[in-house]
Protein backbone atom coordinates (compact mmCIF):
# COMPACT_ATOMS: atom_id res chain seq x y z
CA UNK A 1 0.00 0.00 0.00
CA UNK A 2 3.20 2.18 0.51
CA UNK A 3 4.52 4.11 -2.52
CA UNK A 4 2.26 7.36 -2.65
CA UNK A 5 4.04 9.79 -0.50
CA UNK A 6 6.85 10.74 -3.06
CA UNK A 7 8.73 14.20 -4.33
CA UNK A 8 7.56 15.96 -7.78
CA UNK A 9 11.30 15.83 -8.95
CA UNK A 10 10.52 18.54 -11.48
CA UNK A 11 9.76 21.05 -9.08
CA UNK A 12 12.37 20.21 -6.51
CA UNK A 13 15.96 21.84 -6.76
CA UNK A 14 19.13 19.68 -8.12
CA UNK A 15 20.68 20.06 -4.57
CA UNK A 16 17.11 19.16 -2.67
CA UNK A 17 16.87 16.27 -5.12
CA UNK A 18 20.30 14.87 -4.16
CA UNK A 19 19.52 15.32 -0.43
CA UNK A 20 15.89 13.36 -0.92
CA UNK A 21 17.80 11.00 -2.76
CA UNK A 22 20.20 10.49 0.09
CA UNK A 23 17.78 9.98 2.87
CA UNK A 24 15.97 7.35 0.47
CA UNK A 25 19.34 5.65 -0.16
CA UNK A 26 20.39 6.01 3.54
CA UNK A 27 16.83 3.84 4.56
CA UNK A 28 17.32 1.29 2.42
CA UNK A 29 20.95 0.77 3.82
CA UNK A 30 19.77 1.23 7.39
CA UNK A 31 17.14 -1.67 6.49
CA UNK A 32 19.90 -4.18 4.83
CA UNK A 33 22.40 -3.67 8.00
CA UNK A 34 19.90 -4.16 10.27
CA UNK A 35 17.16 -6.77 8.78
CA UNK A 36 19.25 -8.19 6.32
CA UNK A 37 18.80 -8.23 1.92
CA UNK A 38 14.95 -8.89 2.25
CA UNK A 39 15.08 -5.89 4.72
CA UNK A 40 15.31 -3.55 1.92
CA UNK A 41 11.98 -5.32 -0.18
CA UNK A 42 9.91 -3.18 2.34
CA UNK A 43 11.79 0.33 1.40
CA UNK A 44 9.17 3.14 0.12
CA UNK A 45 8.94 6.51 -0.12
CA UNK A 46 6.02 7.16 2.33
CA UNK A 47 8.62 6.28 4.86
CA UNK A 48 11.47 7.83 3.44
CA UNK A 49 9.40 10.96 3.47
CA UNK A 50 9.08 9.85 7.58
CA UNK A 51 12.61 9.07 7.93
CA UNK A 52 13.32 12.99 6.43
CA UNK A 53 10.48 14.56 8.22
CA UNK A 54 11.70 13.40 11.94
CA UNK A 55 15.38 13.82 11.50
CA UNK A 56 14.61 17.73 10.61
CA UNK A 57 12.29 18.35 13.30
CA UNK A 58 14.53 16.83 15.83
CA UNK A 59 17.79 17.69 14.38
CA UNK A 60 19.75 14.65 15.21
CA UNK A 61 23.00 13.90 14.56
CA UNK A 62 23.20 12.66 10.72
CA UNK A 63 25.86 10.33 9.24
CA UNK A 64 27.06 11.28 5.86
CA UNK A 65 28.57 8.95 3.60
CA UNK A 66 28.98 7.75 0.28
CA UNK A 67 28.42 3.78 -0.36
CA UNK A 68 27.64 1.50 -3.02
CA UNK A 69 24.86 -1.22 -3.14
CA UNK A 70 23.68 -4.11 -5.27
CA UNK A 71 21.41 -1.99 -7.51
CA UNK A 72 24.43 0.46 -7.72
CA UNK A 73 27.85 -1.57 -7.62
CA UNK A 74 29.76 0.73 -9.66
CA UNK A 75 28.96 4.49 -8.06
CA UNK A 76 29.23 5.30 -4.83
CA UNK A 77 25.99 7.21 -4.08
CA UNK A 78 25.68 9.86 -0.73
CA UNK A 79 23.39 8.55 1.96
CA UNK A 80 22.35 9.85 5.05
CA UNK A 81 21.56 8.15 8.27
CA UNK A 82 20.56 9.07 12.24
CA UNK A 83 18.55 7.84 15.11
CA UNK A 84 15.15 8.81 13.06
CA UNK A 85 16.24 6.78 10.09
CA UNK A 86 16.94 3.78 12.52
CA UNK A 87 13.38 3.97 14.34
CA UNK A 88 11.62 4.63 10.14
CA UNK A 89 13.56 1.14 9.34
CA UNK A 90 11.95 -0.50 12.60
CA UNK A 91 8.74 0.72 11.66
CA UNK A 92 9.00 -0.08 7.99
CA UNK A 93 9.84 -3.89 9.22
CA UNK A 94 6.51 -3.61 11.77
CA UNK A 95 4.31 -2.67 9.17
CA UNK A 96 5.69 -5.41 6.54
CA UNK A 97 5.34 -8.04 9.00
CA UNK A 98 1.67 -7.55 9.99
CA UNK A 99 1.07 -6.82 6.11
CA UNK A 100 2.54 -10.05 5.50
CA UNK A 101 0.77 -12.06 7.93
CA UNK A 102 -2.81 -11.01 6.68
CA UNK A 103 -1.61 -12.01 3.37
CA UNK A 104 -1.21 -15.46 4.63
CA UNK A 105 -4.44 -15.11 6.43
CA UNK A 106 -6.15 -13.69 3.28
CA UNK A 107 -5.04 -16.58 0.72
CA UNK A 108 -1.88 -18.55 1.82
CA UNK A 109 0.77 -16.47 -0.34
CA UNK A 110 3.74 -18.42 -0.56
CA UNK A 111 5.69 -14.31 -0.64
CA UNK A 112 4.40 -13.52 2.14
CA UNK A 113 5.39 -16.59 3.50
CA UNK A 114 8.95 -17.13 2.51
CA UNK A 115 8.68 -13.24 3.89
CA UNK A 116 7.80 -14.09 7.23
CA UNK A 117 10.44 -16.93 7.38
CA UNK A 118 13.12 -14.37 6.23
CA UNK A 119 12.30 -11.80 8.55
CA UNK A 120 10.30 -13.43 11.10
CA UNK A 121 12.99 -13.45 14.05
CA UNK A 122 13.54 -9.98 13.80
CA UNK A 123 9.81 -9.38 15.21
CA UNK A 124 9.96 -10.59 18.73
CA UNK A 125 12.87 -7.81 19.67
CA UNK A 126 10.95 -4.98 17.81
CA UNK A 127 7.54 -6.25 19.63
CA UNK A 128 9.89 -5.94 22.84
CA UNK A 129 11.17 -3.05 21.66
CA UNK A 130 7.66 -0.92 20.75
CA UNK A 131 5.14 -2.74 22.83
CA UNK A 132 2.29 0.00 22.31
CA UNK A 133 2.80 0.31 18.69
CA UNK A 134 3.39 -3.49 17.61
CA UNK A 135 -0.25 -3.92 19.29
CA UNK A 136 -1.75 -1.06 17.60
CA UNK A 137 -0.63 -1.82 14.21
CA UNK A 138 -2.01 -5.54 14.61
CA UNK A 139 -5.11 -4.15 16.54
CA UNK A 140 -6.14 -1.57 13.58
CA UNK A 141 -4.97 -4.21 10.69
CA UNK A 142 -7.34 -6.78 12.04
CA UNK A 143 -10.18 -4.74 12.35
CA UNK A 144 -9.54 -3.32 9.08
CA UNK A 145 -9.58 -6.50 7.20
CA UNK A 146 -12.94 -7.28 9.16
CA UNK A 147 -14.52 -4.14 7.49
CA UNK A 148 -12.99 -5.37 4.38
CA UNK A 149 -14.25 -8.84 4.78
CA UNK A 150 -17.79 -7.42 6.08
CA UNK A 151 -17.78 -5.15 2.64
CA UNK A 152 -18.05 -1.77 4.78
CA UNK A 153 -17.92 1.05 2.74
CA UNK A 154 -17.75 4.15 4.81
CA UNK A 155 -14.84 5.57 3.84
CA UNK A 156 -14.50 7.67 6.89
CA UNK A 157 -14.17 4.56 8.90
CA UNK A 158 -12.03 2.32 6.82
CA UNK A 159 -9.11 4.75 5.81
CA UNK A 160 -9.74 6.34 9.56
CA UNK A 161 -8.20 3.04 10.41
CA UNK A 162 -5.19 2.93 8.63
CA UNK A 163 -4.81 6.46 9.30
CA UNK A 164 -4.67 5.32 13.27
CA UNK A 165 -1.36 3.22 12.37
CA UNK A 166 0.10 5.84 10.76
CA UNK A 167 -0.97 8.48 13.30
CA UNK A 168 1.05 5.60 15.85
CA UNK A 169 4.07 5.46 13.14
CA UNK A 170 4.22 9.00 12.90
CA UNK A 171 4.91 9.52 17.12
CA UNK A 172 8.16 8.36 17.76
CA UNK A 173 8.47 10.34 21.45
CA UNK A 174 5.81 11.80 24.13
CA UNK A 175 6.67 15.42 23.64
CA UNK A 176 5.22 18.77 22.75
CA UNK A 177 5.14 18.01 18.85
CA UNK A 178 3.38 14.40 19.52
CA UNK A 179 0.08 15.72 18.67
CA UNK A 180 1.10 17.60 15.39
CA UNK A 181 2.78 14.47 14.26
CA UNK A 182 -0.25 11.97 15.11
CA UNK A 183 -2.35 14.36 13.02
CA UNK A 184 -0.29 14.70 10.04
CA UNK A 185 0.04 10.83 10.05
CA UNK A 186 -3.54 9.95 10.51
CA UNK A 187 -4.31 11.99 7.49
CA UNK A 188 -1.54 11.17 5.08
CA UNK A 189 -2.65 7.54 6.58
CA UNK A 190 -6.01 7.97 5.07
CA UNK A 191 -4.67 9.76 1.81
CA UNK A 192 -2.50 7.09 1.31
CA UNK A 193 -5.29 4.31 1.98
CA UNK A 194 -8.29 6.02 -0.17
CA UNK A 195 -5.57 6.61 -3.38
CA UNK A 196 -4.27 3.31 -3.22
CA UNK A 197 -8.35 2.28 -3.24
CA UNK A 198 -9.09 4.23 -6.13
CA UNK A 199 -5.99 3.22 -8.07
CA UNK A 200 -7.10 -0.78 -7.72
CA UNK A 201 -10.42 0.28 -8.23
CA UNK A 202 -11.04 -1.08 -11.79
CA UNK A 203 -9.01 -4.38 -10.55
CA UNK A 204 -10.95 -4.66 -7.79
CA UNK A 205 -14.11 -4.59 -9.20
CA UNK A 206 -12.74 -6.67 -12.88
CA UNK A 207 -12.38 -9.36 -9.56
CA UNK A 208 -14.80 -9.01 -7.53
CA UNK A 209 -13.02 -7.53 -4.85
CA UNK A 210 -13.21 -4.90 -1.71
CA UNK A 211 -13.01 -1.83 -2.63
CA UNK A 212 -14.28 1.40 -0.11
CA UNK A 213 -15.04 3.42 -3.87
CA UNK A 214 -17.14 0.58 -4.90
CA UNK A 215 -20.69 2.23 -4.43
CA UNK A 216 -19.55 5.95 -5.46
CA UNK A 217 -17.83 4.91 -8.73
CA UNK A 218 -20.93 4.91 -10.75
CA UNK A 219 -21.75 8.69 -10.18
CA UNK A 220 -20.70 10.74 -12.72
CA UNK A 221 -18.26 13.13 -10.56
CA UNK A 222 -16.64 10.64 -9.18
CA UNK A 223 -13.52 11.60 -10.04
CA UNK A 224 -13.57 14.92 -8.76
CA UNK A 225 -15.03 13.29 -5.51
CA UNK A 226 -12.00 11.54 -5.15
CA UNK A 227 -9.97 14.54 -5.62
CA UNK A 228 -11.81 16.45 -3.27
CA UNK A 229 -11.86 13.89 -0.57
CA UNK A 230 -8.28 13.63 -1.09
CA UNK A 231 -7.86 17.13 -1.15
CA UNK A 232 -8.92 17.40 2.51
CA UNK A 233 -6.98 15.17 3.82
CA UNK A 234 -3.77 16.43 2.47
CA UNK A 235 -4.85 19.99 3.73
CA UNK A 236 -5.63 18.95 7.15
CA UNK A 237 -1.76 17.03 7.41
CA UNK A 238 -0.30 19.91 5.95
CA UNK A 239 -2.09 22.35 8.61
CA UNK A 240 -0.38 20.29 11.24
CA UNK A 241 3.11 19.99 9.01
CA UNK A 242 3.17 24.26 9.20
CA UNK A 243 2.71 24.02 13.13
CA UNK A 244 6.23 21.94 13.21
CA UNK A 245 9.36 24.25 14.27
CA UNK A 246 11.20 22.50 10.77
CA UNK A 247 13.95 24.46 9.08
CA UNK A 248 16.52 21.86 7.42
CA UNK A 249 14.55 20.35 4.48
CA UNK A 250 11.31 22.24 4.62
CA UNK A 251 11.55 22.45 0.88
CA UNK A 252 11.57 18.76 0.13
CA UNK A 253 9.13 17.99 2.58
CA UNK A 254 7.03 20.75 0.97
CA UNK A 255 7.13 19.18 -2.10
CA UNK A 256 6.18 16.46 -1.25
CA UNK A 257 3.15 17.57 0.63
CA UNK A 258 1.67 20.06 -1.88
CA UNK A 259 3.27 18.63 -4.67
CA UNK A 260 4.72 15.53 -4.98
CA UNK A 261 1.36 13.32 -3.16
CA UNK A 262 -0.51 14.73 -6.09
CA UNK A 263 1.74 12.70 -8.76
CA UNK A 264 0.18 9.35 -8.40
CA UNK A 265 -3.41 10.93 -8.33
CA UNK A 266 -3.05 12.57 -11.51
CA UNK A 267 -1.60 9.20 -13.01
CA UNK A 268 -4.07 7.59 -11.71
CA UNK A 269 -6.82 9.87 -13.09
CA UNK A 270 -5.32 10.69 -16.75
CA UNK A 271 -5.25 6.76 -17.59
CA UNK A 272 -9.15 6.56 -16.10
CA UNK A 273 -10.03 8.93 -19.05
CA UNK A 274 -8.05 7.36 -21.91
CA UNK A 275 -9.44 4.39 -20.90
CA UNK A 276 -13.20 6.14 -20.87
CA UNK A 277 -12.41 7.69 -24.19
């Protein structure tokens, strides 16, 4: 479901896009040292955009360097990496495990399987680790694929779900920005959740499927519906983004925000009408 949350690299600045491109680089190493080669299958930029987000507002220490990889043997590529990029990874691994395991639950996939064997005994130390949050995400997963399962179509319910494991992602610390980061997460949570709905939405319905748009699609503005609703919820997590005392990287995480979300949307709705026409 993760992938939505990305920069508009047309807008951003040469030096911004080298400094996005090191945080993203700098999470998927953090995830191979610590969780191994199927570590990094779980990178995305939603949580890159996390991993960026929390090391400006709490200006931690960063660790610059330049490494190569496996997708990259031959250059050595600048990646950046601090306490906030360590926490993203264990939160990336969280949400792929309980992803993973309603797979399984769902219809026996043999990936998410061979997943779970891979990175299975990694779990039991970040369950240890984030008590609160390892219940939460399983909690809110659960009931979500019993609304899915039930064929529940409020939308304010369903993506309010998902939108309550992001708000938990988003809260690393019990401080005075805890609130503005819970907010921003629960509605980027259900931005995320309702986009990634309407891009399956023709899928879903070709098989039969869940899908929260299901009832809506047949009205003739849907599609601005679906911008609209989307439209609020990226206003009300960029309300609480503005609140946030962020100076380093306010332009990429800008872009992202008011730009950069918008990408898939638009992708999303320009091959709807080729395929109408």
């Amino acid at each position: 479901m993760f992938g939505y949350i990305t920069v508009n690299q047309d807008e951003l600045k040469m030096k911004d896009a080298r400094r996005y491109r090191s945080y993203y680089c700098g999470l998927c190493h953090e995830l191979g040292s610590k969780y191994g080669a199927a570590g990094r299958i779980a990178l995305s930029y939603d949580m890159t955009f996390l991993a960026i987000l929390l090391s400006a507002l709490y200006e931690g220490p960063l660790k610059e360097e330049k490494r190569r990889c496996i997708p990259h043997p031959l250059t050595r590529r600048e990646t950046r990496r601090g306490v906030y990029t360590s926490y993203t990874a264990d939160m990336t691994m969280l949400l792929m495990y309980y992803k993973m395991r309603d797979d399984v639950s769902d219809d026996g996939s043999i990936r998410a399987r061979a997943y779970l064997a891979a990175e299975g005994r990694y779990i039991e130390r970040l369950r240890e680790r984030y008590p609160e949050k390892a219940e939460l995400i399983k909690e809110k997963l659960g009931k979500l694929a019993d609304a899915e399962f039930a064929n529940i179509h409020e939308l304010d319910y369903v993506s309010g779900l998902f939108g309550d494991i992001t708000a938990e992602v988003f809260a690393p610390r019990k401080d005075e920005w805890e609130d503005e980061l819970r907010r921003m997460g629960f509605y980027l949570g259900k931005f995320i959740y309702l986009l990634d709905a309407y891009e399956d939405l023709k899928k879903d319905m070709k098989k039969g499927a869940y899908n929260p748009w299901e009832n809506l699609a047949v009205r003739k503005d849907f599609d601005a519906l679906v911008e609209n609703t989307l439209t609020m919820m990226i206003a009300e997590c960029a309300k609480e983004f503005e609140k946030l005392p962020i100076v380093s990287e306010v332009e990429i995480l800008r872009n992202v925000l008011y730009c950069g979300a918008w990408s898939k949307f638009e992708e999303v709705k320009k091959k709807r009408e080729e395929e109408r026409e």
